[in-house]
C-alpha atoms as a PDB file:
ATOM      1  CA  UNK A   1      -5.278   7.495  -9.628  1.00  0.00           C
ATOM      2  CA  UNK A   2      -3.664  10.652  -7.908  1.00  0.00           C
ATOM      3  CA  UNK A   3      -0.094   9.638  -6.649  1.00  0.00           C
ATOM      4  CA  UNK A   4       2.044  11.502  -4.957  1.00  0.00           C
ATOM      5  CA  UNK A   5       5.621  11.140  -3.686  1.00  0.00           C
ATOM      6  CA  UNK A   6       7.765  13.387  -1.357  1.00  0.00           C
ATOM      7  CA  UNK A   7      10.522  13.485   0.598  1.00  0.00           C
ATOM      8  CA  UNK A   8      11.355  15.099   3.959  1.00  0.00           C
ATOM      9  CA  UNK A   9      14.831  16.076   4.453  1.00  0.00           C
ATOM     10  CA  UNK A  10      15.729  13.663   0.947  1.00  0.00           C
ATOM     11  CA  UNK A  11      15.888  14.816  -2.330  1.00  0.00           C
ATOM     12  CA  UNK A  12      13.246  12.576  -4.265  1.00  0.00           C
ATOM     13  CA  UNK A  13      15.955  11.443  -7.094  1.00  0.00           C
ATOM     14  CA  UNK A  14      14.550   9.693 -10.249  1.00  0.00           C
ATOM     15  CA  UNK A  15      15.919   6.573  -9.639  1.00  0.00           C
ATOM     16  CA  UNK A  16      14.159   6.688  -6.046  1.00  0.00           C
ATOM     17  CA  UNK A  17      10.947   7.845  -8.212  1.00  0.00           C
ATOM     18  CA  UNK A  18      11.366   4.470 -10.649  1.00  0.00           C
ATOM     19  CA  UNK A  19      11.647   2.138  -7.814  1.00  0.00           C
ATOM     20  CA  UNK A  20       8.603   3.339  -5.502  1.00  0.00           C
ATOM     21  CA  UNK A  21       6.177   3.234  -9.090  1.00  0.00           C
ATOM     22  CA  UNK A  22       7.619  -0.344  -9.652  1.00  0.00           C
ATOM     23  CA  UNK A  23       6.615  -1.610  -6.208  1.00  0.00           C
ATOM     24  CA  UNK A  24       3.714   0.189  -6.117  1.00  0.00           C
ATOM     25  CA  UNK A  25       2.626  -1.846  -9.671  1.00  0.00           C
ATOM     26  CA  UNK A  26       2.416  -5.098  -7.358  1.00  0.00           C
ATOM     27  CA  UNK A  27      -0.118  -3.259  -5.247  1.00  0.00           C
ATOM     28  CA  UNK A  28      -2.520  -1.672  -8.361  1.00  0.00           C
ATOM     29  CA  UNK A  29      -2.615  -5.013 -10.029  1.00  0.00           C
ATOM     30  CA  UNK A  30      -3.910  -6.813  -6.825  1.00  0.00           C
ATOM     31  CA  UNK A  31      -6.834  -4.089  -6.421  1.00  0.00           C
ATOM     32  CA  UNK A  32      -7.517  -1.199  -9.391  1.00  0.00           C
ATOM     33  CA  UNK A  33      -9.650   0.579  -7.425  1.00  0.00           C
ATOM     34  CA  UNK A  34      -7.252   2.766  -5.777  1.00  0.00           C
ATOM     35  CA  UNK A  35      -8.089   6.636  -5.501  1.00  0.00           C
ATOM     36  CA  UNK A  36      -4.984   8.249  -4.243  1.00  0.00           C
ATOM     37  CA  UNK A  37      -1.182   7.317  -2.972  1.00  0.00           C
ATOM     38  CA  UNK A  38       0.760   9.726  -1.147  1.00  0.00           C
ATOM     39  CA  UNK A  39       4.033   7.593  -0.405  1.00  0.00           C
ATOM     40  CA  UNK A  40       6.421  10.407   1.885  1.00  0.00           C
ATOM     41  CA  UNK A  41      10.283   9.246   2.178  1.00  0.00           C
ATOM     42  CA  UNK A  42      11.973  10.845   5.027  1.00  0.00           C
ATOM     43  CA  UNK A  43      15.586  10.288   6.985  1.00  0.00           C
ATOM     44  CA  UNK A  44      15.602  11.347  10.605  1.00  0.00           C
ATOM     45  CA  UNK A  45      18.892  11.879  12.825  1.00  0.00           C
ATOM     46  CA  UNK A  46      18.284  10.426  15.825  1.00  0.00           C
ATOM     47  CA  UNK A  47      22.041  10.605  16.837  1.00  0.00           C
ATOM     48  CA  UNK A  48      25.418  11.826  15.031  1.00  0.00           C
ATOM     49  CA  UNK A  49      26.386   8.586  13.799  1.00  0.00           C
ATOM     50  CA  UNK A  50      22.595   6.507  13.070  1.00  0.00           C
ATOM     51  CA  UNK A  51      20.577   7.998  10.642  1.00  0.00           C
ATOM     52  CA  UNK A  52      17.514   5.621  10.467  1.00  0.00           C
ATOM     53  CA  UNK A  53      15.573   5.742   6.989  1.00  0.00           C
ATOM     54  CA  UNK A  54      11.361   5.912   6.618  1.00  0.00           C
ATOM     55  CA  UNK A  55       8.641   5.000   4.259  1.00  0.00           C
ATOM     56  CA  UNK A  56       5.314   5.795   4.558  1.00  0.00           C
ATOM     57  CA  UNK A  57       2.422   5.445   2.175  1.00  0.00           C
ATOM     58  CA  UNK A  58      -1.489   6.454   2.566  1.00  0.00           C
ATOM     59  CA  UNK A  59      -3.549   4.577   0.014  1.00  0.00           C
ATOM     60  CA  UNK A  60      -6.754   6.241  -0.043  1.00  0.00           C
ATOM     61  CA  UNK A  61      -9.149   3.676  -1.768  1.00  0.00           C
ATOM     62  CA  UNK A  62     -13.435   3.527  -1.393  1.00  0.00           C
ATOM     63  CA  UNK A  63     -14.160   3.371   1.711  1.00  0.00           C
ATOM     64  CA  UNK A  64     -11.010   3.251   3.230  1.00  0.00           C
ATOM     65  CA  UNK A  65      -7.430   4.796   3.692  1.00  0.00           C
ATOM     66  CA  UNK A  66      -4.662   1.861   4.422  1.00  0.00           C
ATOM     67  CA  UNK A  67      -1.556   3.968   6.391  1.00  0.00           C
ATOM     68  CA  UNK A  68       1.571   2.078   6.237  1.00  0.00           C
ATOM     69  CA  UNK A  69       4.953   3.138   7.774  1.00  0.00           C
ATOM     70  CA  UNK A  70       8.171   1.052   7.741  1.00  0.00           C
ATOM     71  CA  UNK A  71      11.813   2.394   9.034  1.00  0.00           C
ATOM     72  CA  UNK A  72      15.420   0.820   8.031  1.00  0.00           C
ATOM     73  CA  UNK A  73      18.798   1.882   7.766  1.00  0.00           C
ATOM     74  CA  UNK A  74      18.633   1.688   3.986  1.00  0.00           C
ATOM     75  CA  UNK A  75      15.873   3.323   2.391  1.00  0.00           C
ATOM     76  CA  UNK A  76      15.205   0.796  -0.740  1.00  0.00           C
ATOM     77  CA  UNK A  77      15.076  -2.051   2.283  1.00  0.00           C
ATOM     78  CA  UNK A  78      12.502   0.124   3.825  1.00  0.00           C
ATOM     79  CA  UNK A  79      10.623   0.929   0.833  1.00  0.00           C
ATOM     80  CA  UNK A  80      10.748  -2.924  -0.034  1.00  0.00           C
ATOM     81  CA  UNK A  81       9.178  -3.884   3.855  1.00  0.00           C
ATOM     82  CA  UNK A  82       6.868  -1.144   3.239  1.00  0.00           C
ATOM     83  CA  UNK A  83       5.237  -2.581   0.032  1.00  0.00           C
ATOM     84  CA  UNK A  84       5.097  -6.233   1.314  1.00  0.00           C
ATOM     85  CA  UNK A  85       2.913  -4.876   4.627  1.00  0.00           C
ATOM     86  CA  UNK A  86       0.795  -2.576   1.891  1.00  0.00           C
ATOM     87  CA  UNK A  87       0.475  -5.351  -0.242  1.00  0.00           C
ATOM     88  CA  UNK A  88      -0.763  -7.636   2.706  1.00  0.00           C
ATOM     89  CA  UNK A  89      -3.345  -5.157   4.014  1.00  0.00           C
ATOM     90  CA  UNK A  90      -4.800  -4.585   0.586  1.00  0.00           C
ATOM     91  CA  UNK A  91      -5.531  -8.231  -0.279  1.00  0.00           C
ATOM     92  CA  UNK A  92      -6.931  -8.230   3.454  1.00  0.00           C
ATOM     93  CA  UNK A  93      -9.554  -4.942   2.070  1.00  0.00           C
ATOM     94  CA  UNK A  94      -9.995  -6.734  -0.851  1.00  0.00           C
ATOM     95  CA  UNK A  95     -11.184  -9.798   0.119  1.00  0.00           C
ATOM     96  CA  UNK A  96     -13.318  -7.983   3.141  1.00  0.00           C
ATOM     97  CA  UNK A  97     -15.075  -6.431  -0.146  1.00  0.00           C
ATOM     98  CA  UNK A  98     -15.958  -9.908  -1.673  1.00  0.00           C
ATOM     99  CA  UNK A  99     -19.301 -11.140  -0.823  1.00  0.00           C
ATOM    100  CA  UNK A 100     -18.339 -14.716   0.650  1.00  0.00           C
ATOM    101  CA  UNK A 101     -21.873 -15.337   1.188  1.00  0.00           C
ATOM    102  CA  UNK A 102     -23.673 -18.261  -1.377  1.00  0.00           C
ATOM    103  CA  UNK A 103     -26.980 -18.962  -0.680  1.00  0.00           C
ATOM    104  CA  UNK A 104     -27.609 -22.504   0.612  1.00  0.00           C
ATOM    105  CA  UNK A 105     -29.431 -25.149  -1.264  1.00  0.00           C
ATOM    106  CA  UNK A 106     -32.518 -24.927   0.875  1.00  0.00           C
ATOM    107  CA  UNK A 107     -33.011 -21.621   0.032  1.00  0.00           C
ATOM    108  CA  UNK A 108     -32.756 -21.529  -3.582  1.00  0.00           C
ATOM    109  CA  UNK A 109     -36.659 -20.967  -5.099  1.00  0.00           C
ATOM    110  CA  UNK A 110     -37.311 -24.081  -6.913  1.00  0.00           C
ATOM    111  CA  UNK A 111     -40.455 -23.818  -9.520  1.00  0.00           C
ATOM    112  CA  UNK A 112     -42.659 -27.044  -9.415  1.00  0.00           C
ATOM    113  CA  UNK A 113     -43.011 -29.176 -12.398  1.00  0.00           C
END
């Protein structure tokens, strides 16, 4: 698993580092077959005094890339939204994946005795 993690206008500190590979854990251990994670942390002015905070993350698993984005005035809030909406899509893929199809009784090939 390739991840990355930037930040746009931010300084990635280690503590910021920590927290995003502690959330992300919740989403591996729901579904290990995840190729790639680029999680991008930005902060955009939008005027002098609010300063809004934003998360994004593109999971890049088989067949699929899951793009979620999430903005806050804190960034740890954001980051926390962020992982609850990734976590929710990927159970969503997962269970997608899972074959919910049994075969009925009728159709089962019974040998005669």
């Amino acid at each position: 698993m390739n991840l990355t993690i930037s930040g746009h206008h931010l300084e990635v500190t280690p503590a910021l580092r920590e927290y995003v590979l502690a959330k992300l854990d919740r989403v591996t251990r729901h579904f290990d077959q995840v190729v790639d994670i680029n999680v991008l942390l930005s902060v955009e002015k939008l005027k002098e005094k609010e300063r809004r905070q934003k998360a994004e993350v593109t999971l890049h698993v088989k067949g699929r890339d899951i793009f979620v984005e999430n903005a806050h005035e804190d960034l740890y809030a954001a980051i926390d939204q962020l992982m609850d909406k990734l976590d929710r899509q990927v159970c969503r893929h997962k269970d997608k994946l899972q074959d919910h199809h049994h075969v009925s009784a009728k159709r089962i090939d019974a040998t005669p005795v």
